[in-house]
Structures are given as C-alpha cells and as structure tokens.
Protein backbone atom coordinates (compact mmCIF):
# COMPACT_ATOMS: atom_id res chain seq x y z
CA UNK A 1 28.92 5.90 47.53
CA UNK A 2 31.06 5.58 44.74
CA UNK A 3 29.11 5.30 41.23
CA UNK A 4 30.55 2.39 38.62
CA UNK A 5 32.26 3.95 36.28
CA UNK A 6 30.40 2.27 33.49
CA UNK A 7 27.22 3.31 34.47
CA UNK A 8 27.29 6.73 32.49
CA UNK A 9 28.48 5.60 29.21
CA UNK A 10 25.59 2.76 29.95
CA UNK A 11 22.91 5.40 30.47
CA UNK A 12 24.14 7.71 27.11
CA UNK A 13 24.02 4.51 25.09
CA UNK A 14 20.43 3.96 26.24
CA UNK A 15 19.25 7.39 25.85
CA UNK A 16 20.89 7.84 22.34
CA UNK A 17 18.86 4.27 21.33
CA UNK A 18 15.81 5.52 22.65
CA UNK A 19 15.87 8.38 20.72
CA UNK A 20 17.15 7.26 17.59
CA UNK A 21 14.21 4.53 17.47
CA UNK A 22 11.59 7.33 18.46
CA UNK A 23 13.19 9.43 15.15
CA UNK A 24 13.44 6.12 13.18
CA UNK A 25 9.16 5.32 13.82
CA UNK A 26 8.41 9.06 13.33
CA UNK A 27 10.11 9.40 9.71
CA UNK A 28 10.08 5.75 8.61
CA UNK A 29 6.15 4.25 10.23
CA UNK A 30 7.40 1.26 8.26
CA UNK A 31 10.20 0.63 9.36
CA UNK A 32 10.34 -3.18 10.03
CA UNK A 33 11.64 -2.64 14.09
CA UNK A 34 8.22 -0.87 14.45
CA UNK A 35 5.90 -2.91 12.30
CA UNK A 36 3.48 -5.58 13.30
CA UNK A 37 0.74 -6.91 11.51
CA UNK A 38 -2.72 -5.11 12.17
CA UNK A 39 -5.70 -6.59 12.94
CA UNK A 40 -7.70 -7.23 9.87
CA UNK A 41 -4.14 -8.06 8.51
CA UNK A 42 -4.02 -10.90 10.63
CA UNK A 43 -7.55 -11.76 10.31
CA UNK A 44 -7.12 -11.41 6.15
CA UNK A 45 -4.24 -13.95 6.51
CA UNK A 46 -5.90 -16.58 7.88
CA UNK A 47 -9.14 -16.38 5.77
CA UNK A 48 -7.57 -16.20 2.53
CA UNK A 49 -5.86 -18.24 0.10
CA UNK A 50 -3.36 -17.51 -2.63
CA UNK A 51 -5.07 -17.76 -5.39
CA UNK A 52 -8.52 -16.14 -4.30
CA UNK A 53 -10.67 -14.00 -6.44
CA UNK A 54 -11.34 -9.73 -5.06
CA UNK A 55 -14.10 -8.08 -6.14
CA UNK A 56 -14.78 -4.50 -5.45
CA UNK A 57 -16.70 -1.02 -6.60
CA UNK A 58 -14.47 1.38 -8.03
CA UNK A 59 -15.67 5.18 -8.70
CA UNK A 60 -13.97 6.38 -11.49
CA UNK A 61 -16.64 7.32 -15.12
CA UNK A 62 -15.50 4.56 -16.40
CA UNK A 63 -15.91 1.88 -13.80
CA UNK A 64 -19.65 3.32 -13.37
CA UNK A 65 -20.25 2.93 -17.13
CA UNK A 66 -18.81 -1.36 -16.61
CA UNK A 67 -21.66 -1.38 -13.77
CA UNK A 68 -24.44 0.03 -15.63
CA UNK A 69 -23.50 -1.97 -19.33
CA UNK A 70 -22.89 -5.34 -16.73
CA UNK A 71 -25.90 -4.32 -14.40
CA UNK A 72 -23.45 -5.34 -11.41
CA UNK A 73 -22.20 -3.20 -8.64
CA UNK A 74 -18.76 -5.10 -8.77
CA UNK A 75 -16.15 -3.19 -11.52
CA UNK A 76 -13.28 -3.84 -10.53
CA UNK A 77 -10.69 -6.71 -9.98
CA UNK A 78 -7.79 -8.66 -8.95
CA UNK A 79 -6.15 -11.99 -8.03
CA UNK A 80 -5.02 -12.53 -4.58
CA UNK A 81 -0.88 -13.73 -4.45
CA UNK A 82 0.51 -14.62 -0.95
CA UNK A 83 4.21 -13.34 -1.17
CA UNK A 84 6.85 -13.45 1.56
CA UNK A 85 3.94 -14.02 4.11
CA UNK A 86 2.12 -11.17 2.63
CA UNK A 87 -0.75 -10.50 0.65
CA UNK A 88 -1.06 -8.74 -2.39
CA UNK A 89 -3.87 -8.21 -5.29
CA UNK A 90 -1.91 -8.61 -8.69
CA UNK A 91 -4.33 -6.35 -11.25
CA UNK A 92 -4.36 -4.17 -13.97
CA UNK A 93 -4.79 -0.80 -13.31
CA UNK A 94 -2.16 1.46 -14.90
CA UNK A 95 0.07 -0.17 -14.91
CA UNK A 96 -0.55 -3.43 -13.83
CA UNK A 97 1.11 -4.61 -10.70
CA UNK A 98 0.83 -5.62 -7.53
CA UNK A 99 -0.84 -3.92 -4.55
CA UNK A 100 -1.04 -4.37 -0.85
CA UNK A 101 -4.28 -6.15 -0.03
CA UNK A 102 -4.89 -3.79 2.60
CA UNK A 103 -3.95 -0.77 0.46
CA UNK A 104 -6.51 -2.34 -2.62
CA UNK A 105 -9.56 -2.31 -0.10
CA UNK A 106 -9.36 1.51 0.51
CA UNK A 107 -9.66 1.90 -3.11
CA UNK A 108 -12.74 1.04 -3.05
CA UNK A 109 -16.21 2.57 -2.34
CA UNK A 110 -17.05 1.90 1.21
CA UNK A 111 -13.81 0.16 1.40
CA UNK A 112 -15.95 -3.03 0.65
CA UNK A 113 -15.28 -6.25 -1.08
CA UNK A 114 -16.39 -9.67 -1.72
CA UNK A 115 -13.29 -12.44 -1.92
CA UNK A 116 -14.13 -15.38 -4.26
CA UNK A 117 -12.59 -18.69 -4.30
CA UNK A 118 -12.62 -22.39 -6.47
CA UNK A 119 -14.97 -24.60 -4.96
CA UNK A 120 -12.36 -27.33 -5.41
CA UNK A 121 -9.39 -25.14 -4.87
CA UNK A 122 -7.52 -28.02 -3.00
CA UNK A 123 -7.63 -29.93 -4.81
CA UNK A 124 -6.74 -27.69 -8.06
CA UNK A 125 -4.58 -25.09 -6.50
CA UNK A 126 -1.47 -27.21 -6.11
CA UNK A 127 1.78 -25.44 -4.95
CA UNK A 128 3.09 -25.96 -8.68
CA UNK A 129 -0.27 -24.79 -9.93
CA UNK A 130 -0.15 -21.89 -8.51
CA UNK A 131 3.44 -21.28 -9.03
CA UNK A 132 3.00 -21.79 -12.47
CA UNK A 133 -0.21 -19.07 -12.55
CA UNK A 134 2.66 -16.62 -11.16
CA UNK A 135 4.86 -17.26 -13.35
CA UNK A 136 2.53 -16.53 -16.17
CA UNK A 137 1.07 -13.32 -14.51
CA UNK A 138 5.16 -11.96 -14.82
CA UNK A 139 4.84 -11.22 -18.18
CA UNK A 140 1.70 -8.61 -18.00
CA UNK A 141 3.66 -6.92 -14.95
CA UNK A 142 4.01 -3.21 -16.08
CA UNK A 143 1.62 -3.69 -19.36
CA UNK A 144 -0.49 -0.58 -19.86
CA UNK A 145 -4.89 -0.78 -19.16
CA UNK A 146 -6.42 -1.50 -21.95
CA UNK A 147 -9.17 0.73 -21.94
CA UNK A 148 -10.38 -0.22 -25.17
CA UNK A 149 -10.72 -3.91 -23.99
CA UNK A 150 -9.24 -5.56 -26.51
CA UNK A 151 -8.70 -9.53 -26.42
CA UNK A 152 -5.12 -9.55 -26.86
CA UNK A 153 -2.10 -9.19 -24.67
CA UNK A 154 -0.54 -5.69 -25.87
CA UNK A 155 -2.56 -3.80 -23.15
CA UNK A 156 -4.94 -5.66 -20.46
CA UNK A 157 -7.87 -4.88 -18.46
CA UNK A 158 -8.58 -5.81 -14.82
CA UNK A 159 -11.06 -9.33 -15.57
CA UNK A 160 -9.26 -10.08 -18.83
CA UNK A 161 -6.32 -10.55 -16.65
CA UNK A 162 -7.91 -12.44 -13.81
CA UNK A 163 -9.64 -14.94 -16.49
CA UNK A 164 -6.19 -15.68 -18.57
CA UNK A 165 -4.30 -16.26 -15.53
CA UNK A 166 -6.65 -18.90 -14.68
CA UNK A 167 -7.11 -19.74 -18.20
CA UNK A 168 -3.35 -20.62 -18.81
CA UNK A 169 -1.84 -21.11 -15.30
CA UNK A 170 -4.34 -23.61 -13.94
CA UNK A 171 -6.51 -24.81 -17.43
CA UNK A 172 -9.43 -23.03 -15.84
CA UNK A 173 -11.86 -21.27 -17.88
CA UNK A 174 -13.54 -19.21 -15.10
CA UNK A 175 -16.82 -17.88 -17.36
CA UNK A 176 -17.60 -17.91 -20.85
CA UNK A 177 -16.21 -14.92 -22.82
CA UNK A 178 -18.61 -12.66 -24.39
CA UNK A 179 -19.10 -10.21 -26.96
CA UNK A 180 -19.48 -6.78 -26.43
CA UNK A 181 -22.63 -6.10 -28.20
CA UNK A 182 -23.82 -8.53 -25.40
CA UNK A 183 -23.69 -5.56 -22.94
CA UNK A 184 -26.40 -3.12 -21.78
CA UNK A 185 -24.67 0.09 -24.32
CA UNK A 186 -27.86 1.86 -24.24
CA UNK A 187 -27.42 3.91 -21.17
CA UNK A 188 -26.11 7.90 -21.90
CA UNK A 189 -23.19 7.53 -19.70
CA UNK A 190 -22.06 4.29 -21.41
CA UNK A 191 -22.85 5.52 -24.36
CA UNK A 192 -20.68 8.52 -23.65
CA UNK A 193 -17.67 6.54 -22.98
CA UNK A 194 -17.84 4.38 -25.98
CA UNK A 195 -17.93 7.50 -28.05
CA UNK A 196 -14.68 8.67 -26.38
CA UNK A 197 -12.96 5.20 -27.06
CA UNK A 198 -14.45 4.25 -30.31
CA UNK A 199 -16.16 7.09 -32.39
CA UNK A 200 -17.95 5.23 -34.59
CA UNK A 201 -16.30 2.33 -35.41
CA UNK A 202 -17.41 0.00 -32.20
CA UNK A 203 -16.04 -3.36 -32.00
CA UNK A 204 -19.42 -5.09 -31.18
CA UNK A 205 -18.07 -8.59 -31.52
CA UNK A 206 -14.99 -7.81 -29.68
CA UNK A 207 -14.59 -10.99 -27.09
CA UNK A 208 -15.23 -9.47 -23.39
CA UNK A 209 -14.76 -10.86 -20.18
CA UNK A 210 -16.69 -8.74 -17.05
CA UNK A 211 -15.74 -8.91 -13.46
CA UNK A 212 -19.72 -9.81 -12.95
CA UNK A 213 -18.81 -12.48 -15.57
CA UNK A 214 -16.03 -13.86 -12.99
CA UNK A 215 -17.98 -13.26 -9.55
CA UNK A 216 -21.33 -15.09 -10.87
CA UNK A 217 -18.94 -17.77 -11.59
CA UNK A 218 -20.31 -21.66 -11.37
CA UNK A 219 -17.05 -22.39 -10.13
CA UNK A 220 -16.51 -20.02 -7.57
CA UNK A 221 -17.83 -19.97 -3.82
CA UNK A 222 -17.77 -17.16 -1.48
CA UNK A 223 -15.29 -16.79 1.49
CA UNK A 224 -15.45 -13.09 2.86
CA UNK A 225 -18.36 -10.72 1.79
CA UNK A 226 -18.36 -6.66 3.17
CA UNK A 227 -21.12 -5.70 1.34
C-alpha cells in the first residue's frame, strides 16, 4: 500500500516536539507550558486575601533573641500582595522584596505559619485601599534590614514595615508602638546581640513595633493556622 507522502515529515515534526518539550521541562521546571498550580497553591488562593497578615518562626540568632525579648514564638513577618493571580509576601529581609508565598513558608521552622487578617477587611480593604498600600510599600522595595531597629525609613525591619504600610496605606494603626526598654533584654542571648548592635549606648526609648505586637492584634482575626 502506498504510504502518504506527508506522513514522514508529519511523524519528524512530532518526534522533534516531543523532544524539545521533554528538554524544555528538564532544564526550565518553570517553564510556563509545564506549570500548573500545586495543590496548597490552589488551596492558598482561595483562602487568602491580598492584604493578609503572615506570621512565622524564623531560626537565625537573631530571630531567637526577638522571641525570647517578645516571649512569642512568631519572629518573623510579611504582608500578603496578590499579583498577576499570584501570591507573594512583600517583607524586609535583606533586602526587602517580594517572595513567593510558597517559597516564604519553607523559610520557616516546620514550614509553619499563622495568616492574619482585619476583622472588617471588606469593608476597609477597598480595591483603591489596597492599591494605594502598594503603592506606598514601592518605595521600601530594595531598602536594606535594619537590624538596629530604628523608627525611621533609611533601613526597615520586617513588623516596622508591615505596621507603616497599614499605618499610611489604609489609616490603620495595627498595635501600639513601643519602646524598647519595654522588652524582656535580660536574657544572655539577647543580651549578646544588643552588645553586638549597640555596645553601650542602647537606645532604650527607641519606638519598636514586634511581630507579637501585630499578631495579638485587636484588630486582627485568624484565617489559616499550621501551628
């Protein structure tokens, strides 16, 4: 029987496809032909809003000294954006930026995390709200970690952030700032640290905002919790 004479050009097209996809999810496993949204991707999508609060553990000396002077296991945290159908923690780390939701969970011990929201975040959180909370976190993009925590806007530390984006985006003051001195500095290890930053000239009265400061927020309800 006489074969179309097509049907081998057909066939070396399909084969050279085939393998140039299989090459193209080996070297590139996000390349957008090959990627679909996982699981808790999906599930994190529907439970979350932008806007939402992240709490986590972090493991690093100095994230264990802000749990023992806050007594709080939470040291770390961020502000939840949804971008292009994605979701991302904007927080200050160094630098500050933005990270993949999914990628800001692994950083944390256990991979655990508690998500925190306004009670009345419907009403509040208005498209224009939020847009203008965005537009105000643009100008810390890139800024260094303060880890002196200092009040002002040269360098900026994780809840420092998350309270003046709140603060001056949405008219929301999320806590009540503190002063340093206010903190449990008698432990060795935070002691330690604060030599390392300060020598001897601590700023007790500094103005400090915690992440246990945000997450025992009035204001704030819980909507996921790993712990």
């Amino acid at each position: 029987m006489k074969k179309p004479k097509y049907l081998f050009p057909i066939i070396t097209f399909l084969l050279s496809f085939g393998c140039a996809l299989f090459v193209a999810m080996k070297v590139f496993p996000n390349n957008p032909f090959s990627h679909t949204k996982t699981k808790q991707e999906t599930t994190l999508l529907d439970k979350i809003q932008d806007g939402d609060l992240i709490f986590q553990t972090s493991e690093s000396k100095q994230c264990e000294a802000v749990r023992i002077a806050t007594n709080s296991k939470f040291s770390h945290c961020g502000i939840i954006y949804k971008i292009n159908g994605n979701l991302f923690v904007f927080e200050a780390v160094q630098p500050v930026k933005l990270t993949l939701l999914t990628d800001w969970i692994q950083h944390g011990k256990g991979q655990k995390y508690v998500v925190k929201r306004l009670k009345n975040a419907d009403t509040v959180l208005k498209p224009e709200t939020l847009q203008k909370m965005k537009d105000y976190s643009q100008q810390f993009m890139g800024k260094e970690y303060d880890a002196f925590f200092e009040w002002d806007d040269t360098r900026i530390y994780c809840s420092e952030l998350v309270w003046k984006i709140y603060k001056n985006g949405a008219g929301i003051e999320l806590s009540k700032l503190r002063q340093l001195k206010d903190f449990n500095l008698s432990d060795e290890r935070v002691q330690k640290i604060i030599k390392e930053r300060y020598g001897n000239d601590i700023p007790l009265d500094e103005k400090v905002v915690a992440p246990s400061d945000l997450v025992d927020s009035a204001l704030l309800k819980t909507v996921i919790d790993t712990y």
